[in-house]
PDB file of N, CA and C in Angstrom:
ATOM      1  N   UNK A   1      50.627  49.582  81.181  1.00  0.00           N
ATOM      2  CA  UNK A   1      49.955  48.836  82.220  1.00  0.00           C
ATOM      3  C   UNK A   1      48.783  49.673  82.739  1.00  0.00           C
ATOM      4  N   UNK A   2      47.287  49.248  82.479  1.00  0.00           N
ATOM      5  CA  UNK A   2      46.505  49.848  83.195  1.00  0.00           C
ATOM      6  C   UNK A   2      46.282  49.522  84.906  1.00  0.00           C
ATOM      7  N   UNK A   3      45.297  50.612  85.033  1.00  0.00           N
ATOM      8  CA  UNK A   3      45.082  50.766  86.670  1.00  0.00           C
ATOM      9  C   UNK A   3      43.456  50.592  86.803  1.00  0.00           C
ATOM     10  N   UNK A   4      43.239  50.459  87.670  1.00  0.00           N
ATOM     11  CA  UNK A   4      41.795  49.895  88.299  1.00  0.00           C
ATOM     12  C   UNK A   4      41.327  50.545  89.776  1.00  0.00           C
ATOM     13  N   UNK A   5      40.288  51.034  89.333  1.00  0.00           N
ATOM     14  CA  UNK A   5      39.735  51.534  91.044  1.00  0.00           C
ATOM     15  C   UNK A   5      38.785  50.944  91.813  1.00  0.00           C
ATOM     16  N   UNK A   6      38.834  50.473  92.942  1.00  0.00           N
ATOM     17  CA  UNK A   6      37.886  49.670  93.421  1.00  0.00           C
ATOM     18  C   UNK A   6      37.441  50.503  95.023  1.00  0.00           C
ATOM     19  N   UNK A   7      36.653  50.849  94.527  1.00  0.00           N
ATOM     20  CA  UNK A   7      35.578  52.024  95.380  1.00  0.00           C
ATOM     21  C   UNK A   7      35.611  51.384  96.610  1.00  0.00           C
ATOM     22  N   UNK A   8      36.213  51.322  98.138  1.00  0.00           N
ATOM     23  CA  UNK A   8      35.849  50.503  98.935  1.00  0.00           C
ATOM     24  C   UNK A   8      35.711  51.445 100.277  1.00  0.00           C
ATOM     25  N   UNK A   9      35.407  51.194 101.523  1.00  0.00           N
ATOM     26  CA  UNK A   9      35.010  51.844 102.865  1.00  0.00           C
ATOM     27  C   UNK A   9      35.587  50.877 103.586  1.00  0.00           C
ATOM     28  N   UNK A  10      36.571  51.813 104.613  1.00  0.00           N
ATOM     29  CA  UNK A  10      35.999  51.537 106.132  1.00  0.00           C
ATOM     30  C   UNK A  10      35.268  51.646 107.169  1.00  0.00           C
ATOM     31  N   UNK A  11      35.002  50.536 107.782  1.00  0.00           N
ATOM     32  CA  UNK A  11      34.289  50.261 108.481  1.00  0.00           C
ATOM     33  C   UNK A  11      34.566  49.363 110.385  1.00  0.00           C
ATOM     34  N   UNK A  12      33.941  49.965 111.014  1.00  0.00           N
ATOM     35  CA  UNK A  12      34.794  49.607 112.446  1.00  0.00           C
ATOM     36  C   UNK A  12      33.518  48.548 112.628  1.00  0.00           C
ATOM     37  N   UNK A  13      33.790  47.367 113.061  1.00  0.00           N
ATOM     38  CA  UNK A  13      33.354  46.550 113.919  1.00  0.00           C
ATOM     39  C   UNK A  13      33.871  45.568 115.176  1.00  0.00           C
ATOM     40  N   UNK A  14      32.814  45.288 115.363  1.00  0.00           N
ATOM     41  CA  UNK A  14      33.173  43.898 116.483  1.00  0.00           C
ATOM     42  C   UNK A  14      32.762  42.686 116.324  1.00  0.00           C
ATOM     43  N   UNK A  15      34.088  41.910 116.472  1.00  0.00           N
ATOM     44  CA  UNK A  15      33.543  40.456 115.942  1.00  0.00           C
ATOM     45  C   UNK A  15      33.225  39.539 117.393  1.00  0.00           C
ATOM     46  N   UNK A  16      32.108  39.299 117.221  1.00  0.00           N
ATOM     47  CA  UNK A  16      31.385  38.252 118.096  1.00  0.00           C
ATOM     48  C   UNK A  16      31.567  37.404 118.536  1.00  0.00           C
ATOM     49  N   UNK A  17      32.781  36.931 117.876  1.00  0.00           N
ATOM     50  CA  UNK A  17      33.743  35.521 118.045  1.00  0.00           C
ATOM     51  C   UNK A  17      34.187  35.123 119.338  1.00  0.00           C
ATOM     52  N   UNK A  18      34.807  36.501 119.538  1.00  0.00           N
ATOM     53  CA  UNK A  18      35.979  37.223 119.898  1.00  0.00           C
ATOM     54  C   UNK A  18      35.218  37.016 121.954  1.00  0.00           C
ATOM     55  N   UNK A  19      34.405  37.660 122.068  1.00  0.00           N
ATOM     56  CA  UNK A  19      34.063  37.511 123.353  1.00  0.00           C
ATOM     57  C   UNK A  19      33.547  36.049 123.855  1.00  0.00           C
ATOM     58  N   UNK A  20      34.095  36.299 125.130  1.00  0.00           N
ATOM     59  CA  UNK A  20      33.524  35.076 126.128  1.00  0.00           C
ATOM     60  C   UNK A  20      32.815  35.825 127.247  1.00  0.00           C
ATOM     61  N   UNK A  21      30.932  35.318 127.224  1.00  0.00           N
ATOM     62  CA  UNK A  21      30.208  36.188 127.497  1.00  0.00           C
ATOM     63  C   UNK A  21      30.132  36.017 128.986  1.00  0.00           C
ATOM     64  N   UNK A  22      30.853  34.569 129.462  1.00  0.00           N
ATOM     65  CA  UNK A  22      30.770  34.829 130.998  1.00  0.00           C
ATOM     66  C   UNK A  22      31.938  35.326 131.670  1.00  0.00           C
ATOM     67  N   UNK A  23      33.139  35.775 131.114  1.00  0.00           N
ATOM     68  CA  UNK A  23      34.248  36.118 131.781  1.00  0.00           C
ATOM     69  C   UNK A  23      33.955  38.289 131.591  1.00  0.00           C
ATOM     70  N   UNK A  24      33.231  38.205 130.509  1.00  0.00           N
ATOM     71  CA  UNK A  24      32.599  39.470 130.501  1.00  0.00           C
ATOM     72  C   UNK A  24      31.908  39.725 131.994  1.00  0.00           C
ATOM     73  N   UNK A  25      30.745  38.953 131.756  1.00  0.00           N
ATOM     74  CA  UNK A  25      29.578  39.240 132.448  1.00  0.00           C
ATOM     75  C   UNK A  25      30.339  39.447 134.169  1.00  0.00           C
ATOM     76  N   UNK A  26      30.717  38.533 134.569  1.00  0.00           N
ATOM     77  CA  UNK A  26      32.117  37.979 135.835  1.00  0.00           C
ATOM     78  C   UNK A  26      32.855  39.482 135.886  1.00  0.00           C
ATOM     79  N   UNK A  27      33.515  40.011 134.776  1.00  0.00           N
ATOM     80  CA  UNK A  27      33.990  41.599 135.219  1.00  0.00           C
ATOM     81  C   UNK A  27      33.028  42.803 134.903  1.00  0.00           C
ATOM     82  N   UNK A  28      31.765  42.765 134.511  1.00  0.00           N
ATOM     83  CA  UNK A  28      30.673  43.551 134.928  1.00  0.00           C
ATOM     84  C   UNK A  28      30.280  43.953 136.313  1.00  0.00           C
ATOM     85  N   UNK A  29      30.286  42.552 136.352  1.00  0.00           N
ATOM     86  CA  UNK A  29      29.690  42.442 138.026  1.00  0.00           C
ATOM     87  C   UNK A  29      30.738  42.828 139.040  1.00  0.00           C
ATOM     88  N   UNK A  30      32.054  42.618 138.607  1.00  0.00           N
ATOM     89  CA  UNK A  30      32.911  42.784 139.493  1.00  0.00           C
ATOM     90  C   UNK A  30      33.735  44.286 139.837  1.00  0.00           C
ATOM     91  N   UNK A  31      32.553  44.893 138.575  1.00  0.00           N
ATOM     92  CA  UNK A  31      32.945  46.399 138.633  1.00  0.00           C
ATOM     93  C   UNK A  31      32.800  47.285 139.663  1.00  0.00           C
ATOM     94  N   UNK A  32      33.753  47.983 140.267  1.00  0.00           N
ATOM     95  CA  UNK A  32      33.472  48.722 141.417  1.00  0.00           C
ATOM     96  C   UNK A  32      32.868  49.789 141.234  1.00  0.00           C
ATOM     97  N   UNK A  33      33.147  50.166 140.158  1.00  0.00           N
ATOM     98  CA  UNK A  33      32.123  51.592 139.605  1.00  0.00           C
ATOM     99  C   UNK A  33      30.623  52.003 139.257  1.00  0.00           C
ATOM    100  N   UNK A  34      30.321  50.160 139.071  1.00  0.00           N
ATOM    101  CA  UNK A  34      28.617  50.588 138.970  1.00  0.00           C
ATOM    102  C   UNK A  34      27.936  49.323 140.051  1.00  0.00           C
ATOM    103  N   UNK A  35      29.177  48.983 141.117  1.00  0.00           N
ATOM    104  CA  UNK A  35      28.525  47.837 142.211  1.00  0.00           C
ATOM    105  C   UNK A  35      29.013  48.812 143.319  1.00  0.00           C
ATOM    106  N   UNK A  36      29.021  50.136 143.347  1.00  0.00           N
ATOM    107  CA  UNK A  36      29.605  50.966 144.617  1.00  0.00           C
ATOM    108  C   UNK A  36      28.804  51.315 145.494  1.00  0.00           C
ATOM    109  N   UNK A  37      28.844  52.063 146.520  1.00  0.00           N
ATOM    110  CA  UNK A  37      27.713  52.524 147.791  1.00  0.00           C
ATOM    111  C   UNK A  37      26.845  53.112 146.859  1.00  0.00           C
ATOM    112  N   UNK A  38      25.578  52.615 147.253  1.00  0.00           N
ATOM    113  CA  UNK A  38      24.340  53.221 146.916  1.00  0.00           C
ATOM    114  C   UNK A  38      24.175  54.922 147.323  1.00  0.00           C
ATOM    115  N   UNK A  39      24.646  55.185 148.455  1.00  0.00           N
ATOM    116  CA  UNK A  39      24.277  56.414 148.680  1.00  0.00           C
ATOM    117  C   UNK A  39      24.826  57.803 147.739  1.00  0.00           C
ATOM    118  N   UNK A  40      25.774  56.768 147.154  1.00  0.00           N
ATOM    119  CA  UNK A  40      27.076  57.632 146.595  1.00  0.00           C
ATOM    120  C   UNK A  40      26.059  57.943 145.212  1.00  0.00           C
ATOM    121  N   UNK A  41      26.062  56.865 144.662  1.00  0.00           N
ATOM    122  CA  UNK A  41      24.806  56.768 143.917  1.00  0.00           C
ATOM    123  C   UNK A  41      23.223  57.772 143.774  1.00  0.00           C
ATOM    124  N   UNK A  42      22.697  58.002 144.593  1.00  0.00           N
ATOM    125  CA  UNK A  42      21.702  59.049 145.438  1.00  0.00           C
ATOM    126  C   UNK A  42      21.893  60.413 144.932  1.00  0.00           C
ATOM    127  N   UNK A  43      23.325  60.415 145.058  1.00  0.00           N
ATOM    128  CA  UNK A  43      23.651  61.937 145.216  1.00  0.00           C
ATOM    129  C   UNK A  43      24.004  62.257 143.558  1.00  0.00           C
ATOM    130  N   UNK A  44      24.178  61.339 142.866  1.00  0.00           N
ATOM    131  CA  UNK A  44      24.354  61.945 141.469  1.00  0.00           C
ATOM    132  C   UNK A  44      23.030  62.021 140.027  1.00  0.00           C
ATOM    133  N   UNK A  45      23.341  63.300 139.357  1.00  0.00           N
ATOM    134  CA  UNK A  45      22.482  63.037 138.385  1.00  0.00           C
ATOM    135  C   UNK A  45      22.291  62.189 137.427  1.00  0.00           C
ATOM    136  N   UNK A  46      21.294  61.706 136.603  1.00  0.00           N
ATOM    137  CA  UNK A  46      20.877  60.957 135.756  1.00  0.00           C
ATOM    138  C   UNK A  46      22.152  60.811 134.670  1.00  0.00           C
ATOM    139  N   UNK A  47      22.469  62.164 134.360  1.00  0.00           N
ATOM    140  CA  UNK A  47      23.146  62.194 133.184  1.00  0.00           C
ATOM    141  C   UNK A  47      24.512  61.536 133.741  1.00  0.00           C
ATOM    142  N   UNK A  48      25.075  61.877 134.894  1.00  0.00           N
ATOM    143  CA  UNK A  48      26.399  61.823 135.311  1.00  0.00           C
ATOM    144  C   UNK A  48      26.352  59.857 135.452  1.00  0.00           C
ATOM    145  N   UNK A  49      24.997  59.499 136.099  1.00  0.00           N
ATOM    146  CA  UNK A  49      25.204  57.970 135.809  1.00  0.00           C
ATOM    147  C   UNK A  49      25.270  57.116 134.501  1.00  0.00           C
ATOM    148  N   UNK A  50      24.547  57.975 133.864  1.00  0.00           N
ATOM    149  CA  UNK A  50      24.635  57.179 132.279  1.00  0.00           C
ATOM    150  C   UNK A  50      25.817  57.172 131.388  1.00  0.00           C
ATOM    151  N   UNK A  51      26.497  58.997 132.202  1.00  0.00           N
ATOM    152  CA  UNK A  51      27.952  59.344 132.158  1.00  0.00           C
ATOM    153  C   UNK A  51      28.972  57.908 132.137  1.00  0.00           C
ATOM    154  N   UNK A  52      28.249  57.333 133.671  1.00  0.00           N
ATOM    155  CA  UNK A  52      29.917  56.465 134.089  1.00  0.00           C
ATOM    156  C   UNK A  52      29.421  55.137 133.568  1.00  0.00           C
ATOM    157  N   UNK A  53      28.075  54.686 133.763  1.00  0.00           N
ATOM    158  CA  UNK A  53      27.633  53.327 132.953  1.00  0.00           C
ATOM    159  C   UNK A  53      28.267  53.236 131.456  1.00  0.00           C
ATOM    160  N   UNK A  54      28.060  53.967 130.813  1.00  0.00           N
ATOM    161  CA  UNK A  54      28.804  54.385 129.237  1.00  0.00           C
ATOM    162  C   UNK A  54      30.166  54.253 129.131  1.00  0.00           C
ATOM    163  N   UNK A  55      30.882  54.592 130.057  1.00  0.00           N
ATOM    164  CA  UNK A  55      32.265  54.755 130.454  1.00  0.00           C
ATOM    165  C   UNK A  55      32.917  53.526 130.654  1.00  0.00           C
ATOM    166  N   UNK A  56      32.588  52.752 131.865  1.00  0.00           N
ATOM    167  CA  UNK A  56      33.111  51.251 132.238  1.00  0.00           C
ATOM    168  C   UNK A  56      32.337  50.044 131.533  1.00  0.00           C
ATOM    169  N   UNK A  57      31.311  50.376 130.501  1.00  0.00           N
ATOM    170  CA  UNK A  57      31.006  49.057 129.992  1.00  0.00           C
ATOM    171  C   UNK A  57      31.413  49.380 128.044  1.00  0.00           C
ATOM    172  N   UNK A  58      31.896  50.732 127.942  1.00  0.00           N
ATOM    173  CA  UNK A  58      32.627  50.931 126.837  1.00  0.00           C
ATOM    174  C   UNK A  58      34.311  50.142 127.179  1.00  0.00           C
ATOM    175  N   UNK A  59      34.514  50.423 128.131  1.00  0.00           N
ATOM    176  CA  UNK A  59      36.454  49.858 128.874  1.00  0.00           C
ATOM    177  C   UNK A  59      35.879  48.400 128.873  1.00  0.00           C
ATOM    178  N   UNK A  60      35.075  47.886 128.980  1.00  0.00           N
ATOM    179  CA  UNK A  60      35.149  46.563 129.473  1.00  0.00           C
ATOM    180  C   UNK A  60      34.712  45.956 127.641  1.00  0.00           C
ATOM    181  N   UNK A  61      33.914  46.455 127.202  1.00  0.00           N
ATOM    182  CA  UNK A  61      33.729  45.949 125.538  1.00  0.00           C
ATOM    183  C   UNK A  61      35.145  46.237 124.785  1.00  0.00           C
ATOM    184  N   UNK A  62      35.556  47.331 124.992  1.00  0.00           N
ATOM    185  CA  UNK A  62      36.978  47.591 124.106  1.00  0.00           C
ATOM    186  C   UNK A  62      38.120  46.357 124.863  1.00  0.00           C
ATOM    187  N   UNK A  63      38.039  45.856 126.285  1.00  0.00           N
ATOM    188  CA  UNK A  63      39.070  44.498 126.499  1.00  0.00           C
ATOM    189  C   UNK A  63      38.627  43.510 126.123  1.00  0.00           C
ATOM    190  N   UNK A  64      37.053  42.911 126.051  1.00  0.00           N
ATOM    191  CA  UNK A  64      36.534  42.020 125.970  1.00  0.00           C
ATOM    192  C   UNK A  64      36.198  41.663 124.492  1.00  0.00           C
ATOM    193  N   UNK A  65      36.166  42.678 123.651  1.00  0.00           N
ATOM    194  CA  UNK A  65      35.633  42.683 122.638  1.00  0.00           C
ATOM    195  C   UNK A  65      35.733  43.752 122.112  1.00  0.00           C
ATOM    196  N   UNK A  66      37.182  43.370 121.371  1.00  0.00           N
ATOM    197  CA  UNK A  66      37.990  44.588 120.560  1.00  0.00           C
ATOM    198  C   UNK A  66      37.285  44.663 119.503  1.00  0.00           C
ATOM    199  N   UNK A  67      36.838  46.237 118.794  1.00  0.00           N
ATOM    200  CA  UNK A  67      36.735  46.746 117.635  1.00  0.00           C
ATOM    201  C   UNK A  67      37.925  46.494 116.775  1.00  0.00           C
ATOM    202  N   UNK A  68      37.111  45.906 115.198  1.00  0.00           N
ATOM    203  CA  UNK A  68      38.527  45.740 114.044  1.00  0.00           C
ATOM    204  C   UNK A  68      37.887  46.930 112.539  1.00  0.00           C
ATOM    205  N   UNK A  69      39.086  47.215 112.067  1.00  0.00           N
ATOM    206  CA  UNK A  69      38.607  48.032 111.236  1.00  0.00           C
ATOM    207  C   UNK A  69      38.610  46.832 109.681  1.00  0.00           C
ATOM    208  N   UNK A  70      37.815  47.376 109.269  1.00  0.00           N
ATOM    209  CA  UNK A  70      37.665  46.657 108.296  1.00  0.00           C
ATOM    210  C   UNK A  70      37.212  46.852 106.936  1.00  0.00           C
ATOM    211  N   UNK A  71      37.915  46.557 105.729  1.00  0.00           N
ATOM    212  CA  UNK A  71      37.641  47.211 104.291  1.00  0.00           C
ATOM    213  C   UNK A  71      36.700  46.589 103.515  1.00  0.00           C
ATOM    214  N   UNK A  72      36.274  46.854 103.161  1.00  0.00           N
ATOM    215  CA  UNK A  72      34.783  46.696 102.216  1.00  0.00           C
ATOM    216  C   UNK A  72      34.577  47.456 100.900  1.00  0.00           C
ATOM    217  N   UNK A  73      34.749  46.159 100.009  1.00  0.00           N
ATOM    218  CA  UNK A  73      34.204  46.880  98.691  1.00  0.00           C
ATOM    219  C   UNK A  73      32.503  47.360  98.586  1.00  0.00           C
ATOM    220  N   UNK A  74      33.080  48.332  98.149  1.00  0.00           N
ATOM    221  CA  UNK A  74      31.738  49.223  97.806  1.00  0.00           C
ATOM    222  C   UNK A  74      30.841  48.737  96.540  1.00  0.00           C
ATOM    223  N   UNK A  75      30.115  48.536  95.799  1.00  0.00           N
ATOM    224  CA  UNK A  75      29.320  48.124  95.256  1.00  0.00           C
ATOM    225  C   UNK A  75      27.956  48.696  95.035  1.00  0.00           C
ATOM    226  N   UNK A  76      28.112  49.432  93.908  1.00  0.00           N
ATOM    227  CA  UNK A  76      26.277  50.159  93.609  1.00  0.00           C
ATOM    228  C   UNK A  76      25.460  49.643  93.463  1.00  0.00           C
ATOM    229  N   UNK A  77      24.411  49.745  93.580  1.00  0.00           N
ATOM    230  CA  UNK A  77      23.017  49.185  93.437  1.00  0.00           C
ATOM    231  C   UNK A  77      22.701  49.218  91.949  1.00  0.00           C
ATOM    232  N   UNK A  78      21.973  48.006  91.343  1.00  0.00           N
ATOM    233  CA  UNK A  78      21.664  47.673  89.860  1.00  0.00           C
ATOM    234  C   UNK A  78      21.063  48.964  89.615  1.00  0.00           C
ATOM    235  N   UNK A  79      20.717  49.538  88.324  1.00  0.00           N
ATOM    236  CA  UNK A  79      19.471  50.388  88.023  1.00  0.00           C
ATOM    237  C   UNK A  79      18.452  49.982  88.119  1.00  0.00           C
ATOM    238  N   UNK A  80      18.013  48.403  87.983  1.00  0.00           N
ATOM    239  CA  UNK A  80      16.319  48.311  88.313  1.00  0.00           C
ATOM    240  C   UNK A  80      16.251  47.787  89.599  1.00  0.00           C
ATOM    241  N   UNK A  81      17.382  47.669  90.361  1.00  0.00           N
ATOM    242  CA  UNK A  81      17.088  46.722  91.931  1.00  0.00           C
ATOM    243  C   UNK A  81      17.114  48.098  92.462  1.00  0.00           C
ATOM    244  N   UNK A  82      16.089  48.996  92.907  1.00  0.00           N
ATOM    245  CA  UNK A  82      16.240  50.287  93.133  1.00  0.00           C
ATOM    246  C   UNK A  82      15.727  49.893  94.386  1.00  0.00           C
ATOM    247  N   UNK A  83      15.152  50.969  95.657  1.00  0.00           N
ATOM    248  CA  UNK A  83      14.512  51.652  96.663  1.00  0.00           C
ATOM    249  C   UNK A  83      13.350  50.681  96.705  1.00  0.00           C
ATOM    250  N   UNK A  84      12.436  51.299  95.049  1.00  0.00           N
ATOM    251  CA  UNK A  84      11.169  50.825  95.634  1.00  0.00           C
ATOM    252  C   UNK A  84      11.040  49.244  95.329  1.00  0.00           C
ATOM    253  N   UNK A  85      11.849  48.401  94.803  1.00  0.00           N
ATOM    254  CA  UNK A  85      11.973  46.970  94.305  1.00  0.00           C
ATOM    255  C   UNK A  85      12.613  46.305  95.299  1.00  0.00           C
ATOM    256  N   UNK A  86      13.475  46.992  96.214  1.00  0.00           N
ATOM    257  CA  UNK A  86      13.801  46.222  97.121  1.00  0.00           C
ATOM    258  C   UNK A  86      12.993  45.400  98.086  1.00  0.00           C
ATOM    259  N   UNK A  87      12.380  45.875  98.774  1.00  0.00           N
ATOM    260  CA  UNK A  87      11.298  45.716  99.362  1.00  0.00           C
ATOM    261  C   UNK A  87       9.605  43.947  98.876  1.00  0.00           C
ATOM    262  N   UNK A  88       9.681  44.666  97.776  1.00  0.00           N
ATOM    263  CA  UNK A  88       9.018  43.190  96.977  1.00  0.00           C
ATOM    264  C   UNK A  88      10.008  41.787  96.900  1.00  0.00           C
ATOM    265  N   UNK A  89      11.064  42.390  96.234  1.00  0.00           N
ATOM    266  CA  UNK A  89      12.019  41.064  95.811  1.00  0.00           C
ATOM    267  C   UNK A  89      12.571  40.569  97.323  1.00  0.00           C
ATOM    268  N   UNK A  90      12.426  41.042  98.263  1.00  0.00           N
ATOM    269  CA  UNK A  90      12.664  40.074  99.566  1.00  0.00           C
ATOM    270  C   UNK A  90      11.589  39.803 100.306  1.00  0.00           C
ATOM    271  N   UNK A  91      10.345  40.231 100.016  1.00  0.00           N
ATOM    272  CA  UNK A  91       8.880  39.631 100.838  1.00  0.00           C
ATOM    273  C   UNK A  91       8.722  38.401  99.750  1.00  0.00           C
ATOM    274  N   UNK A  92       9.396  38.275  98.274  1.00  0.00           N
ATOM    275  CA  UNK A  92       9.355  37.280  97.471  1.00  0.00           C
ATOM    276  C   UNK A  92      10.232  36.212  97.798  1.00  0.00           C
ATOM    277  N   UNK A  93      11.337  36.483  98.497  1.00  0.00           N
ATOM    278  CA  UNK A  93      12.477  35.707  98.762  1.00  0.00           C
ATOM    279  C   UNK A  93      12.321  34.702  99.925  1.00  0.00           C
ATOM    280  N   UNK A  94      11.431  35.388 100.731  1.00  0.00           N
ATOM    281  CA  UNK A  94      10.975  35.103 102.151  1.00  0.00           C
ATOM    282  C   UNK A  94       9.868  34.090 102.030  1.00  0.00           C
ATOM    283  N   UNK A  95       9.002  34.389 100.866  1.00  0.00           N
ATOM    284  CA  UNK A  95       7.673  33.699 100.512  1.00  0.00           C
ATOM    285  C   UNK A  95       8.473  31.986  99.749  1.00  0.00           C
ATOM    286  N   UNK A  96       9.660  32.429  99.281  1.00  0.00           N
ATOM    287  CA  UNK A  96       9.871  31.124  98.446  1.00  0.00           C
ATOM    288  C   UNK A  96      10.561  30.076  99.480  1.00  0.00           C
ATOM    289  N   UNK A  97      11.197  31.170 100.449  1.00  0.00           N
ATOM    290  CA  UNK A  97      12.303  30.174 101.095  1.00  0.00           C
ATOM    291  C   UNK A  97      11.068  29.146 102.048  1.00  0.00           C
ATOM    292  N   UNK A  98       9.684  30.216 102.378  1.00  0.00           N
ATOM    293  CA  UNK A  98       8.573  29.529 103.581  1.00  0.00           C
ATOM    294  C   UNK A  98       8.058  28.058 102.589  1.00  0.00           C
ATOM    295  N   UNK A  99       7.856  28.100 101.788  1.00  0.00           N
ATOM    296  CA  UNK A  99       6.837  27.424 100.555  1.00  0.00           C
ATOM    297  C   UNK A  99       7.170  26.627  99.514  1.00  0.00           C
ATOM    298  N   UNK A 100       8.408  27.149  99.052  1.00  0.00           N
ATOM    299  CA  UNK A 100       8.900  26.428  98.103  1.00  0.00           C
ATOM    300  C   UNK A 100       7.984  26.397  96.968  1.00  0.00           C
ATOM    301  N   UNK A 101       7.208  27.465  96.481  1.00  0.00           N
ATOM    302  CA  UNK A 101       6.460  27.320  95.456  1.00  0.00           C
ATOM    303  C   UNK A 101       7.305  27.411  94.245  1.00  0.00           C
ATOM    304  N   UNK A 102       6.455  27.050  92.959  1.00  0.00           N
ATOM    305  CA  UNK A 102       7.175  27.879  91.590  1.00  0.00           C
ATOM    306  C   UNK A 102       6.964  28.721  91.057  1.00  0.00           C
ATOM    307  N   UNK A 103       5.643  29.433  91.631  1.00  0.00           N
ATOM    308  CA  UNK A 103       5.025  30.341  91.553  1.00  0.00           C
ATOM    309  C   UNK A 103       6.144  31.677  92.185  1.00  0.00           C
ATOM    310  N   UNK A 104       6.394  31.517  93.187  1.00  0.00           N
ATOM    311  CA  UNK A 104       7.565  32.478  94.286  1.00  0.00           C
ATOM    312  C   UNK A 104       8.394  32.381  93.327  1.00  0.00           C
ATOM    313  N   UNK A 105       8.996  31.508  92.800  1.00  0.00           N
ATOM    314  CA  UNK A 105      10.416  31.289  91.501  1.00  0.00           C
ATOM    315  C   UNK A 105      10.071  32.651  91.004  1.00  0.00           C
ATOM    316  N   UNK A 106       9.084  32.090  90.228  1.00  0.00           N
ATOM    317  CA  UNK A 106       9.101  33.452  88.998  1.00  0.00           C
ATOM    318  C   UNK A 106       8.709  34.716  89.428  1.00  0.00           C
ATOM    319  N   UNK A 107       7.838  34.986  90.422  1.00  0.00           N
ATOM    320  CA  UNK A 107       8.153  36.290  91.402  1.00  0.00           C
ATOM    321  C   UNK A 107       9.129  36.735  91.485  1.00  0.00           C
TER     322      UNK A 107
END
C-alpha cells in the first residue's frame, strides 16, 4: 500500500460570518476601559494607551469574533506562472473581465 504527502499549512483566521457588527460596536462603546475619566487618560503615555486600546479591542474580537485555525493545502507555483508573469496574466484577466474582448482571450 502506498503513501502520499500532501504539503499543507496552518493558518489562523477569522471568519466574518461569525460577527454581529452592532452587538460588537454596543460593547466597544460600553467599554469602561477606553470610555473612562479623561483625566485618568492625561496622565498616561502614548504607548501605555495603545497598550490598553490593543488589549480590550483584542478581548472583545477574540468574544466577538473567534479566530479558527485552519489547514490548507499547499500548492507550488507552475514553472512558467512565475513572479514576473504574474503580474501581466491578471492586468489581462482584469482587461477581459472589463471588455470582453477576444483579443484579452488570447492574452
Amino acid at each position: 500500500m502506498g503513501y502520499f504527502f500532501v504539503a499543507s499549512q496552518t493558518v489562523h483566521r477569522r471568519s466574518s460570518r461569525r460577527l454581529s457588527l452592532d452587538q460588537f460596536v454596543s460593547d466597544l462603546q460600553a467599554s469602561a476601559a477606553l470610555h473612562g475619566d479623561l483625566a485618568s487618560f492625561g496622565e498616561m503615555s502614548a504607548n501605555d494607551l495603545t497598550s490598553l486600546y490593543d488589549f480590550v479591542f483584542a478581548g472583545l474580537l477574540d468574544n466577538h469574533y473567534p479566530a479558527v485555525t485552519v489547514r490548507r493545502k499547499v500548492q507550488p507555483m507552475p514553472p512558467l506562472f512565475d513572479a514576473e508573469c504574474r503580474p501581466r496574466v491578471r492586468a489581462a484577466e482584469r482587461r477581459y473581465k472589463q471588455l470582453y474582448l477576444a483579443t484579452d482571450t488570447r492574452a
